[in-house]
Protein backbone atom coordinates (compact mmCIF):
# COMPACT_ATOMS: atom_id res chain seq x y z
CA UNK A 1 20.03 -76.62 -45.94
CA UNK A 2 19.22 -77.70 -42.60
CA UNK A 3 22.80 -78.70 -41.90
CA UNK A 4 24.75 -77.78 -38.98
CA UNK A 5 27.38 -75.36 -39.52
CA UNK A 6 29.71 -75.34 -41.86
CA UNK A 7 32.68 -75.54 -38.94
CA UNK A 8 31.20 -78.07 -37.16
CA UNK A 9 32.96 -81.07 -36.18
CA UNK A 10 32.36 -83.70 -33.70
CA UNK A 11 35.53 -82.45 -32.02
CA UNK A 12 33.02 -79.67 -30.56
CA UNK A 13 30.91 -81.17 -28.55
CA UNK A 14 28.50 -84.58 -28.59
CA UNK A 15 25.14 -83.46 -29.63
CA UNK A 16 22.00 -84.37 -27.84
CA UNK A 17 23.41 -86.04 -24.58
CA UNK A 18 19.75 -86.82 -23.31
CA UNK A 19 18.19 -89.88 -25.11
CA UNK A 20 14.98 -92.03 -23.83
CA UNK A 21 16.31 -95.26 -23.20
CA UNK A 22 12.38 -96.51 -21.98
CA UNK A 23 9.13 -96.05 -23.48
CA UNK A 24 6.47 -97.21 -21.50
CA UNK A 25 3.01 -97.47 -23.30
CA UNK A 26 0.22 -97.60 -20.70
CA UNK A 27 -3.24 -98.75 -22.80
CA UNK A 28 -5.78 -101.58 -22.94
CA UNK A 29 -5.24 -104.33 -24.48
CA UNK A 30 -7.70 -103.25 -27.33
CA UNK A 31 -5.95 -99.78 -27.61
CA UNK A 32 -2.74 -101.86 -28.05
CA UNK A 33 -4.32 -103.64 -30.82
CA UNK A 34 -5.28 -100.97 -32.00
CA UNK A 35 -1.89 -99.11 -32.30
CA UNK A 36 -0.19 -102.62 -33.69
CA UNK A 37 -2.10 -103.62 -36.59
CA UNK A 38 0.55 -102.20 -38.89
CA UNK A 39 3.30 -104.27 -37.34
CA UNK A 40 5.05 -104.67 -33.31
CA UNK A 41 5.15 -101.17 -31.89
CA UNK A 42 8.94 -102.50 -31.04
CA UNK A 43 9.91 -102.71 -34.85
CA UNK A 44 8.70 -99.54 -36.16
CA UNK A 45 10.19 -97.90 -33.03
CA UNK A 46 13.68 -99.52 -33.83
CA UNK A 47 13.23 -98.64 -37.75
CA UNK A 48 12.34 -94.76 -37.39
CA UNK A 49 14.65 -94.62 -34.91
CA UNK A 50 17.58 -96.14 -37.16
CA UNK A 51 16.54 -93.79 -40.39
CA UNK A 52 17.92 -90.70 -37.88
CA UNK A 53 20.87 -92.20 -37.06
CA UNK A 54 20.28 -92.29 -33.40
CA UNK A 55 21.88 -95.23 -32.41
CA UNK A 56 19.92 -97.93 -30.58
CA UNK A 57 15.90 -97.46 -30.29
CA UNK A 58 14.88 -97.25 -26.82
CA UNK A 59 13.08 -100.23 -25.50
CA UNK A 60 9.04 -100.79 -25.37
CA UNK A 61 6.53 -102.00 -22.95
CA UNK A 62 3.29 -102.31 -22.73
CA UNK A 63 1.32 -102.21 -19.57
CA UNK A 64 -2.50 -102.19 -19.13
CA UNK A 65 -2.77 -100.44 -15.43
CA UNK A 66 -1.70 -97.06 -13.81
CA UNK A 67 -0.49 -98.80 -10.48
CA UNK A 68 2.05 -100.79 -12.01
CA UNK A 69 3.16 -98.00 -14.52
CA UNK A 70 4.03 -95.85 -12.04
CA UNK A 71 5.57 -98.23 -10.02
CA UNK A 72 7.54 -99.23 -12.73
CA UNK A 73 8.54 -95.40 -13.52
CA UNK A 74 9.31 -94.71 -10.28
CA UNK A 75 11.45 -97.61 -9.70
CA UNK A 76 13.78 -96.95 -12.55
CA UNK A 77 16.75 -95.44 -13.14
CA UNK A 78 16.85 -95.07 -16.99
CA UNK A 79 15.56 -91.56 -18.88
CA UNK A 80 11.47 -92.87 -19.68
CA UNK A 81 8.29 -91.28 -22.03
CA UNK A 82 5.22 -92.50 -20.92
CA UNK A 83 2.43 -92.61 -23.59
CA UNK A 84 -1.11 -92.90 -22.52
CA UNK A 85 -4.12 -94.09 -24.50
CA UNK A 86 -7.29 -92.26 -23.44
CA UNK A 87 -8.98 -95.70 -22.56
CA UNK A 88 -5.91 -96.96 -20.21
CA UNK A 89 -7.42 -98.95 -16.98
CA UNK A 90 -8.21 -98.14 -13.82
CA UNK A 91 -7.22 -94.48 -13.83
CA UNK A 92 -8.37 -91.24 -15.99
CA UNK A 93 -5.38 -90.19 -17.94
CA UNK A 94 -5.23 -86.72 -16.35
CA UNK A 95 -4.91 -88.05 -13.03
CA UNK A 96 -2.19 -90.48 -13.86
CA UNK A 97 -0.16 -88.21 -15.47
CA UNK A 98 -0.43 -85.46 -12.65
CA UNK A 99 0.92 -88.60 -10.59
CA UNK A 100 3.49 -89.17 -13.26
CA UNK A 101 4.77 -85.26 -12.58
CA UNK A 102 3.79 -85.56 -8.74
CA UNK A 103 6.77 -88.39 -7.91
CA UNK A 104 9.50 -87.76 -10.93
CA UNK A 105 9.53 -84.25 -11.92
CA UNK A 106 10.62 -84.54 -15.58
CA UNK A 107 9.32 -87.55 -16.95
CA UNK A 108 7.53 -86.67 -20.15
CA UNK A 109 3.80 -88.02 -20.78
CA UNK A 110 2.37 -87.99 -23.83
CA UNK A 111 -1.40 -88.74 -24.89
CA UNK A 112 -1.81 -90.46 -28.14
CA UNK A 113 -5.35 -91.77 -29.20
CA UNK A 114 -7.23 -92.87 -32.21
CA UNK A 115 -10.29 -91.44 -31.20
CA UNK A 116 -10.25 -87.43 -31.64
CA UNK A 117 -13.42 -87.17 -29.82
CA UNK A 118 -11.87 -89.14 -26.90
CA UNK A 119 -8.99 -86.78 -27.19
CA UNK A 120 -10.78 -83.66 -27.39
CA UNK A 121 -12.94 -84.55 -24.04
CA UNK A 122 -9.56 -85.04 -22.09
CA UNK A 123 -8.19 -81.65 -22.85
CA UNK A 124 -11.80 -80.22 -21.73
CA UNK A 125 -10.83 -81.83 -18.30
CA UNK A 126 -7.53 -80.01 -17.83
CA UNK A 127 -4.87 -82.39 -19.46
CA UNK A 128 -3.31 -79.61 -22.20
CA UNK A 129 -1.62 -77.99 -19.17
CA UNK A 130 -0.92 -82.08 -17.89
CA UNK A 131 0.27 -83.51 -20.81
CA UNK A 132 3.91 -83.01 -22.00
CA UNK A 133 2.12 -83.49 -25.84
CA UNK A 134 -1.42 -84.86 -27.56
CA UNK A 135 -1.71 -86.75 -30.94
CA UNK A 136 -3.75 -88.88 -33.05
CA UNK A 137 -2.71 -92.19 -34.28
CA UNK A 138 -3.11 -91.18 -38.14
CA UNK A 139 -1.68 -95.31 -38.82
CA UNK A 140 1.45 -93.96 -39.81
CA UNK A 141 4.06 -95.56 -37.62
CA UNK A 142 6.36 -92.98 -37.68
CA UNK A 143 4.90 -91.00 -35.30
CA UNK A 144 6.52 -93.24 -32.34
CA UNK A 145 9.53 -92.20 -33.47
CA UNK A 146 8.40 -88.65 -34.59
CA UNK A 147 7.36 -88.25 -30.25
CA UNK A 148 10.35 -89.71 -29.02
CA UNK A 149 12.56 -87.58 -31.09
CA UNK A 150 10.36 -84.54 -30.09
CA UNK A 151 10.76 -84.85 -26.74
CA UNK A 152 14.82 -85.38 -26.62
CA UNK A 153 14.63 -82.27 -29.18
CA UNK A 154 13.10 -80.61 -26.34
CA UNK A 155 15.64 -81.39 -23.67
CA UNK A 156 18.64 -81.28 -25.91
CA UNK A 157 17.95 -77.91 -27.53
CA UNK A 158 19.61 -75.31 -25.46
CA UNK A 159 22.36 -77.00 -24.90
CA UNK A 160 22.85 -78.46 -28.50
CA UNK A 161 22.27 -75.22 -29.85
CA UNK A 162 24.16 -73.27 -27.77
CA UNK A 163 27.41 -75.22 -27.02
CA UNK A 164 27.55 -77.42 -30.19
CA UNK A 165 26.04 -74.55 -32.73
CA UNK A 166 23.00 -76.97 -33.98
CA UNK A 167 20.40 -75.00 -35.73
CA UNK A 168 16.10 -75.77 -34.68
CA UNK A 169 13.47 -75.33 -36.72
CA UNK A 170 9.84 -73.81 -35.24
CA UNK A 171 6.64 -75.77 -35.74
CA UNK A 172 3.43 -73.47 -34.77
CA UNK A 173 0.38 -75.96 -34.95
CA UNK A 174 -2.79 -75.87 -33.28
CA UNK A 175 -4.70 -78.56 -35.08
CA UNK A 176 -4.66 -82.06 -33.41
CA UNK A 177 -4.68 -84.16 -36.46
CA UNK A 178 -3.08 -82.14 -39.13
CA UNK A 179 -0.02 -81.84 -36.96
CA UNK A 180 -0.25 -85.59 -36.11
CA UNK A 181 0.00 -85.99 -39.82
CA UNK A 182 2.71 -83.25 -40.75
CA UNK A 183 5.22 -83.88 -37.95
CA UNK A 184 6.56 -87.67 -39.26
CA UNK A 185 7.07 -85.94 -42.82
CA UNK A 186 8.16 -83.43 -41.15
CA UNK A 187 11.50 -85.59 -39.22
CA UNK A 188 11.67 -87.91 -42.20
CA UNK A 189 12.30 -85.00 -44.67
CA UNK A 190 14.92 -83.56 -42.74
CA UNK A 191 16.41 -86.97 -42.27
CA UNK A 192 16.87 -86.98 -46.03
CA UNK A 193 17.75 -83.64 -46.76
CA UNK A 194 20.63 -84.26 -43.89
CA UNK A 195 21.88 -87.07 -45.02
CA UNK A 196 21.87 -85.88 -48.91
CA UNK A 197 24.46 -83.49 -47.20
CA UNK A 198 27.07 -86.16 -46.05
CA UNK A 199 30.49 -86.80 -48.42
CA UNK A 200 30.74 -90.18 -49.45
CA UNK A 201 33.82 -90.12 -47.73
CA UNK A 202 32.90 -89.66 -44.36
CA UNK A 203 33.28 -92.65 -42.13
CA UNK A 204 30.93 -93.91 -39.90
CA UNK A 205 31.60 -92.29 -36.44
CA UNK A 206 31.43 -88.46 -38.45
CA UNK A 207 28.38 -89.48 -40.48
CA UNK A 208 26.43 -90.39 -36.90
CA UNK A 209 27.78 -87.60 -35.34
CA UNK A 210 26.67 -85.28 -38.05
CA UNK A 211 23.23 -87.13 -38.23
CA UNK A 212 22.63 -86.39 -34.61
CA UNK A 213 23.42 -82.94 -35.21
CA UNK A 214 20.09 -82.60 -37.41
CA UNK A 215 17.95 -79.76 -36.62
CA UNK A 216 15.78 -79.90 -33.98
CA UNK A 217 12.24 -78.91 -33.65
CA UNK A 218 10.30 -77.15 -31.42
CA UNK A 219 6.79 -77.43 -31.17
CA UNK A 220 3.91 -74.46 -30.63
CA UNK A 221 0.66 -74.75 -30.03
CA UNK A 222 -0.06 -71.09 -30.09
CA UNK A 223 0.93 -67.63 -30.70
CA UNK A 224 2.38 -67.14 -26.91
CA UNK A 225 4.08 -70.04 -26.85
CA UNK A 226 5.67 -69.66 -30.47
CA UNK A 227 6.86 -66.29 -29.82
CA UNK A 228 8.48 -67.24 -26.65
CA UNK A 229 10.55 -70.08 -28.39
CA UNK A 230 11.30 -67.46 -31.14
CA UNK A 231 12.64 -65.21 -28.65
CA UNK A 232 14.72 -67.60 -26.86
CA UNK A 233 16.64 -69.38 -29.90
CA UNK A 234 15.76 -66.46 -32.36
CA UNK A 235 19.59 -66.82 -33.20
CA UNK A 236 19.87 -70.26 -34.30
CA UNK A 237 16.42 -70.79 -35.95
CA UNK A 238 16.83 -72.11 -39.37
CA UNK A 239 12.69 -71.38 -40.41
């Protein structure tokens, strides 16, 4: 059951201290219609982000040029995930997000597209080693969420792991749109199975607590990488 332990208690520790309070959606405006014909980008954020229990959703904005994205990055002093549409203005999306590494270190960037062909030239040019992630808008919402979470899983998973005893799961997928597809299903199914878990009679602070101490994933994109991540957290790997 992908459950934390059996001991835990929320006396031991907050999980996952690190949460993106900013998401920052750099695209044209036609990308961005693109990317909201199911509904505002702001909504579905808010609503995958509620089904995990995470608190509030972190806020959204669009802008439609690399110049005042970065100066808006930059400038701030909340935790941010940039996500990049391979059409966004004035800049090639490589370039801006080797200028998004250049000046803050540790902001993540993430490439998300419609267009696997569009996609597929990018990484040609050198942005698999720039990018903190690449997917394909499938028009299933949840994969907002399905990133965000992803890349607090990321940050959070030593520490939650280590200090608070939360358990990861390892995701080894090289295919663009298949794992585009299987990570929301992916999130949302252990959403359910975790909260199928929770007593009735648990009040509201331990049932959040315990919902934030879901598993978390890590993500492979090959053999290298996966066995790396297996070494390091080989002892709390659930699958």
């Amino acid at each position: 059951q992908p459950n934390q332990p059996s001991d835990w208690s929320p006396g031991m520790g907050t999980p996952a201290p690190y949460r993106i309070q900013e998401v920052v959606l750099v695209s044209s405006l036609y990308d961005a219609f693109i990317l909201q014909e199911d509904g505002q980008l702001e909504d579905l954020l808010s609503e995958g982000r509620a089904a995990f229990g995470s608190g509030s959703a972190p806020d959204m904005v669009r802008v439609s040029n690399a110049s005042e994205a970065l100066d808006r990055v930059m400038n701030s002093d909340r935790n941010e995930l940039v996500i990049v549409t391979p059409q966004m203005g004035g800049i090639n999306p490589v370039s801006f997000a080797e200028q998004v590494k250049q000046h803050t270190g540790s902001t993540p960037v993430v490439l998300l597209g419609y267009d696997a062909g569009a996609i597929q030239s990018l990484m040609r040019d050198g942005g698999m080693n720039t990018f903190d992630e690449v997917f394909l808008w499938t028009g299933d919402s949840r994969i907002l969420s399905s990133i965000v979470n992803l890349m607090e899983d990321r940050r959070n998973c030593v520490r939650d792991c280590e200090v608070v005893g939360v358990r990861s799961i390892l995701l080894v997928e090289d295919s663009l749109s298949f794992l585009s597809a299987y990570l929301p299903l992916l999130y949302t199914e252990i959403q359910q199975q975790t909260r199928s878990v929770l007593s009735e009679g648990v009040n509201r602070s331990h049932k959040l607590a315990r919902l934030r101490a879901r598993p978390k994933i890590l993500l492979a994109r090959d053999y290298r990488s996966a066995m790396h991540l297996f070494e390091e957290h080989r002892g709390h790997l659930l699958g």
